[in-house]
C-alpha atoms as a PDB file:
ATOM      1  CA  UNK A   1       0.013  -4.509  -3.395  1.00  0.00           C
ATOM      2  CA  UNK A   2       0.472  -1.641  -0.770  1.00  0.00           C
ATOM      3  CA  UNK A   3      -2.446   0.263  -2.848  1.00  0.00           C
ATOM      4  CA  UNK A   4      -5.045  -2.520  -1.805  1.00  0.00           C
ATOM      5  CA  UNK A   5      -4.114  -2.534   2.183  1.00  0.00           C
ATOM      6  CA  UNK A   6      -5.315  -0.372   5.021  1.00  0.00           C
ATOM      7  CA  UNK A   7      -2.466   2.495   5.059  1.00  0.00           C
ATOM      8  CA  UNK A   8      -0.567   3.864   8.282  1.00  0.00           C
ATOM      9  CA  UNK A   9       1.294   6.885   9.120  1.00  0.00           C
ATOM     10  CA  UNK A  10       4.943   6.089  10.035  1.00  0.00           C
ATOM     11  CA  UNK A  11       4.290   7.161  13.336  1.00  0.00           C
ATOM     12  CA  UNK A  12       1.206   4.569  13.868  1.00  0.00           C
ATOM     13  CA  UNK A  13       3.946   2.313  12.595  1.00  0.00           C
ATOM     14  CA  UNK A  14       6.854   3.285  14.773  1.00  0.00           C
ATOM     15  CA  UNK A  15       4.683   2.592  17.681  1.00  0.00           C
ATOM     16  CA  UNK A  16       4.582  -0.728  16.720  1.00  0.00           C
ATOM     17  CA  UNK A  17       8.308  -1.764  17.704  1.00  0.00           C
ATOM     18  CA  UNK A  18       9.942  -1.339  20.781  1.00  0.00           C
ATOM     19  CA  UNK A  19      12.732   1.172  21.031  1.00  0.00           C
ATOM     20  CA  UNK A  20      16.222   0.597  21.481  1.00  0.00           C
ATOM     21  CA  UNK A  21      18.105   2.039  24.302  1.00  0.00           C
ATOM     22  CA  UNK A  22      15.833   2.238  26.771  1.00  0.00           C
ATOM     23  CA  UNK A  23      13.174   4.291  23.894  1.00  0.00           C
ATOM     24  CA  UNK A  24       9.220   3.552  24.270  1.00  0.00           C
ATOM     25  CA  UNK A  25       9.442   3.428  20.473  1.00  0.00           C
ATOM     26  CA  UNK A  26      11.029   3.857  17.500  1.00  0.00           C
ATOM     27  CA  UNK A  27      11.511   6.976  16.007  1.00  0.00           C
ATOM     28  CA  UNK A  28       9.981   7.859  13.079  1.00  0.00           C
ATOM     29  CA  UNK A  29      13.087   8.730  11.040  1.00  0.00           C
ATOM     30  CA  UNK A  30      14.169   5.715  11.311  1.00  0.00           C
ATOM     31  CA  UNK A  31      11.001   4.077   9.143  1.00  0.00           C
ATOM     32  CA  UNK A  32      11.634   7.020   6.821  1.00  0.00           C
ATOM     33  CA  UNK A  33      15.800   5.581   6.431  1.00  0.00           C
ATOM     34  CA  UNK A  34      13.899   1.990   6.191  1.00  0.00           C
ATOM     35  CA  UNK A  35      11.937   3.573   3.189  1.00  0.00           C
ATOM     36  CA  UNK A  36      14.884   5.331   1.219  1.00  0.00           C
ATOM     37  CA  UNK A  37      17.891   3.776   1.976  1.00  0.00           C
ATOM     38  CA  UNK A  38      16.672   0.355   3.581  1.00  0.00           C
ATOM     39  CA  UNK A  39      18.381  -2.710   5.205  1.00  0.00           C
ATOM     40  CA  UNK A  40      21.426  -4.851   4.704  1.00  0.00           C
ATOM     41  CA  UNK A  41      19.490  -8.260   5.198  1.00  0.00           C
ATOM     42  CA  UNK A  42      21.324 -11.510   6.131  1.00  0.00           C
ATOM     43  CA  UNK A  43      22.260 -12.291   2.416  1.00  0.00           C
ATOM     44  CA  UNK A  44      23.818  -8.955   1.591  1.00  0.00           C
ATOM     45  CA  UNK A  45      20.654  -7.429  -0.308  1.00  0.00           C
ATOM     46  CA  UNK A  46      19.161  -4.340   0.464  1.00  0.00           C
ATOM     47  CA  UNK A  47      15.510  -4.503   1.659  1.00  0.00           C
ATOM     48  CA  UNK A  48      13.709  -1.140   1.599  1.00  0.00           C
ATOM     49  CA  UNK A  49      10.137  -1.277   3.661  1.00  0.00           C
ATOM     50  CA  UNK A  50       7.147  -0.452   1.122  1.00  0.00           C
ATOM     51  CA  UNK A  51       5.811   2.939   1.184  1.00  0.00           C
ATOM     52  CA  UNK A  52       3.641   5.915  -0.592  1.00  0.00           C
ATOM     53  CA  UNK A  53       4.258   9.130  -0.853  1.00  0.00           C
ATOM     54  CA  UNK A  54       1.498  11.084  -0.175  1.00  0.00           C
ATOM     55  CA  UNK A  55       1.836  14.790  -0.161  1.00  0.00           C
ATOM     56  CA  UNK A  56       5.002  15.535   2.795  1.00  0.00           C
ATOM     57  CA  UNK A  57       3.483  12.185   4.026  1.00  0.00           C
ATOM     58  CA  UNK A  58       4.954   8.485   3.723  1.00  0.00           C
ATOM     59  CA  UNK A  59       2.392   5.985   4.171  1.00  0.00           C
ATOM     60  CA  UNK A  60       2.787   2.469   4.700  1.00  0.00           C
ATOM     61  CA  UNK A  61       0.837  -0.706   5.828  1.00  0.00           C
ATOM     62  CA  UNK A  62       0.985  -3.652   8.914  1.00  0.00           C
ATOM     63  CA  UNK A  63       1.416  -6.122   5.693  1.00  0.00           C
ATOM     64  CA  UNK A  64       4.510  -4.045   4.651  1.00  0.00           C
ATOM     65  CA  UNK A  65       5.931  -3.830   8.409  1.00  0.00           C
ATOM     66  CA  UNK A  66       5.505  -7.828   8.301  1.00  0.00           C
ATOM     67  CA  UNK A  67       7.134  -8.416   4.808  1.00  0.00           C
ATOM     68  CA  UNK A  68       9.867  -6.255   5.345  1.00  0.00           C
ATOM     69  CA  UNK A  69      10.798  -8.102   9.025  1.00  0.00           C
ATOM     70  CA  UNK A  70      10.450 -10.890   7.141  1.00  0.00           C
ATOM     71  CA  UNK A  71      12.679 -10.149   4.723  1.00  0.00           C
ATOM     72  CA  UNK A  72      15.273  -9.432   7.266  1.00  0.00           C
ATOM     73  CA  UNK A  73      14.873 -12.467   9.407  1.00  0.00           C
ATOM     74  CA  UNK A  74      14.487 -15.345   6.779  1.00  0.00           C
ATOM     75  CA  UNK A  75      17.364 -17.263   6.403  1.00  0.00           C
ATOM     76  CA  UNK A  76      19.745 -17.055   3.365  1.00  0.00           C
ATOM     77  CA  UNK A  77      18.960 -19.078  -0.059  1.00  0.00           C
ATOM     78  CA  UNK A  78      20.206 -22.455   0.168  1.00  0.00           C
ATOM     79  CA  UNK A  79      21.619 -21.736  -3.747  1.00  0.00           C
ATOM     80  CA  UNK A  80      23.843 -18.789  -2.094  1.00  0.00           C
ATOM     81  CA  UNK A  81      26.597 -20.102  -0.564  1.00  0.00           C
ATOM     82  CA  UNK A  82      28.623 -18.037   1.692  1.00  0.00           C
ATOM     83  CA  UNK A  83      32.579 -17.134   0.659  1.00  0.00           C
ATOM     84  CA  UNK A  84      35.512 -17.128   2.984  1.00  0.00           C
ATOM     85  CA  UNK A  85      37.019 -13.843   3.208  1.00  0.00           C
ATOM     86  CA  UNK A  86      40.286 -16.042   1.389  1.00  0.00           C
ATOM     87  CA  UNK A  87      37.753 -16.608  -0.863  1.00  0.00           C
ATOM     88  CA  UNK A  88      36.919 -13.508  -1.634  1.00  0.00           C
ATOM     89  CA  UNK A  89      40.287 -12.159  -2.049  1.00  0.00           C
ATOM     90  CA  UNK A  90      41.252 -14.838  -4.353  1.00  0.00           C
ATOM     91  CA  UNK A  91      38.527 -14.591  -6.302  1.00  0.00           C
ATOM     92  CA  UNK A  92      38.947 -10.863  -6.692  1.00  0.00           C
ATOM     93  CA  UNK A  93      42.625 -10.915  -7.452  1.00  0.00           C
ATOM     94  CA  UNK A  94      41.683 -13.040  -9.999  1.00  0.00           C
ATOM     95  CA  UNK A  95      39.274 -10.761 -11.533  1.00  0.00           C
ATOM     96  CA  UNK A  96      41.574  -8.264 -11.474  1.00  0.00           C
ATOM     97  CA  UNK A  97      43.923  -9.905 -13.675  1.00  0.00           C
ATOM     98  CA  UNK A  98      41.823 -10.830 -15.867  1.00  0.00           C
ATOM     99  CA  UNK A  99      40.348  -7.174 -16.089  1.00  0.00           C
ATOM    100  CA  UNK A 100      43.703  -6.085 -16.588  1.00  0.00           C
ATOM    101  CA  UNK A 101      44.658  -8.640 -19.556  1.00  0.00           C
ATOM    102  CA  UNK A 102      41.344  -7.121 -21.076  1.00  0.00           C
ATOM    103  CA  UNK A 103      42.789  -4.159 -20.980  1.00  0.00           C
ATOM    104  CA  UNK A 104      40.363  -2.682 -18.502  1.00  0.00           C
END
Protein backbone atom coordinates (compact mmCIF):
# COMPACT_ATOMS: atom_id res chain seq x y z
CA UNK A 1 0.00 0.00 0.00
CA UNK A 2 2.67 2.62 1.15
CA UNK A 3 4.67 1.55 -2.22
CA UNK A 4 1.76 3.03 -4.45
CA UNK A 5 1.47 6.61 -2.48
CA UNK A 6 3.39 9.83 -2.88
CA UNK A 7 6.30 9.33 -0.12
CA UNK A 8 7.45 12.02 2.58
CA UNK A 9 10.44 12.57 4.60
CA UNK A 10 9.65 12.41 8.36
CA UNK A 11 10.45 15.84 8.61
CA UNK A 12 7.77 16.97 5.78
CA UNK A 13 5.67 14.84 8.08
CA UNK A 14 6.53 16.23 11.46
CA UNK A 15 5.58 19.55 10.15
CA UNK A 16 2.34 18.40 9.79
CA UNK A 17 1.30 18.27 13.64
CA UNK A 18 1.53 20.82 16.04
CA UNK A 19 4.07 20.51 18.80
CA UNK A 20 3.53 19.97 22.28
CA UNK A 21 4.79 22.29 24.85
CA UNK A 22 4.76 25.28 23.32
CA UNK A 23 6.97 23.39 19.99
CA UNK A 24 6.13 24.75 16.28
CA UNK A 25 6.29 21.03 15.48
CA UNK A 26 6.98 17.78 16.22
CA UNK A 27 10.21 16.47 16.29
CA UNK A 28 11.28 14.13 14.03
CA UNK A 29 12.36 11.41 16.48
CA UNK A 30 9.36 11.15 17.59
CA UNK A 31 7.83 9.78 13.95
CA UNK A 32 10.95 7.61 13.95
CA UNK A 33 9.62 6.01 17.85
CA UNK A 34 6.03 6.01 15.95
CA UNK A 35 7.79 3.77 13.26
CA UNK A 36 9.75 1.23 15.58
CA UNK A 37 8.20 1.03 18.68
CA UNK A 38 4.65 2.64 17.93
CA UNK A 39 1.50 3.50 20.00
CA UNK A 40 -0.54 2.04 22.80
CA UNK A 41 -4.01 2.76 21.06
CA UNK A 42 -7.29 2.92 23.07
CA UNK A 43 -7.76 -0.96 22.98
CA UNK A 44 -4.35 -1.91 24.26
CA UNK A 45 -2.74 -2.77 20.71
CA UNK A 46 0.25 -1.39 19.48
CA UNK A 47 -0.07 0.72 16.28
CA UNK A 48 3.25 1.41 14.54
CA UNK A 49 2.89 4.33 11.65
CA UNK A 50 3.84 2.75 8.09
CA UNK A 51 7.19 3.43 6.82
CA UNK A 52 10.25 2.54 4.26
CA UNK A 53 13.49 2.37 4.79
CA UNK A 54 15.33 3.91 2.32
CA UNK A 55 19.03 4.12 2.65
CA UNK A 56 19.61 6.18 6.49
CA UNK A 57 16.15 7.50 5.35
CA UNK A 58 12.51 6.53 6.68
CA UNK A 59 9.94 7.45 4.33
CA UNK A 60 6.40 7.58 4.85
CA UNK A 61 3.11 8.94 3.27
CA UNK A 62 -0.06 11.63 4.23
CA UNK A 63 -2.27 8.23 3.78
CA UNK A 64 -0.06 6.57 6.49
CA UNK A 65 -0.10 9.81 8.86
CA UNK A 66 -4.09 9.51 8.42
CA UNK A 67 -4.38 5.67 9.05
CA UNK A 68 -2.21 5.63 11.83
CA UNK A 69 -4.31 8.77 13.71
CA UNK A 70 -6.95 6.84 12.87
CA UNK A 71 -5.99 3.98 14.37
CA UNK A 72 -5.42 5.79 17.55
CA UNK A 73 -8.61 7.71 17.73
CA UNK A 74 -11.29 5.07 16.65
CA UNK A 75 -13.12 3.79 19.32
CA UNK A 76 -12.63 0.25 20.80
CA UNK A 77 -14.41 -2.99 19.13
CA UNK A 78 -17.77 -3.36 20.38
CA UNK A 79 -16.73 -7.45 20.70
CA UNK A 80 -13.87 -6.22 23.29
CA UNK A 81 -15.24 -5.59 26.35
CA UNK A 82 -13.31 -3.80 28.91
CA UNK A 83 -12.26 -5.78 32.45
CA UNK A 84 -12.37 -4.33 35.89
CA UNK A 85 -9.08 -4.26 37.41
CA UNK A 86 -11.08 -7.05 40.07
CA UNK A 87 -11.52 -8.58 37.02
CA UNK A 88 -8.39 -8.86 36.02
CA UNK A 89 -6.95 -10.05 39.16
CA UNK A 90 -9.42 -12.73 39.46
CA UNK A 91 -9.08 -13.86 36.32
CA UNK A 92 -5.33 -14.05 36.62
CA UNK A 93 -5.25 -15.77 39.96
CA UNK A 94 -7.20 -18.13 38.37
CA UNK A 95 -4.86 -18.78 35.64
CA UNK A 96 -2.32 -19.14 37.88
CA UNK A 97 -3.75 -22.01 39.55
CA UNK A 98 -4.55 -23.63 36.94
CA UNK A 99 -0.91 -23.16 35.46
CA UNK A 100 0.27 -24.45 38.57
CA UNK A 101 -2.03 -27.76 38.69
CA UNK A 102 -0.46 -28.22 35.09
CA UNK A 103 2.51 -28.28 36.51
CA UNK A 104 3.75 -25.14 34.84
Amino acid sequence: MLHEEELISLSQAAARFPGHRGGKRLHPATLTRWILAGVKAIDGRRVKLEALRVGSRWLTSEAALHRFADALTSAPAADTPSRSPTARRTASERADTELRAMGA
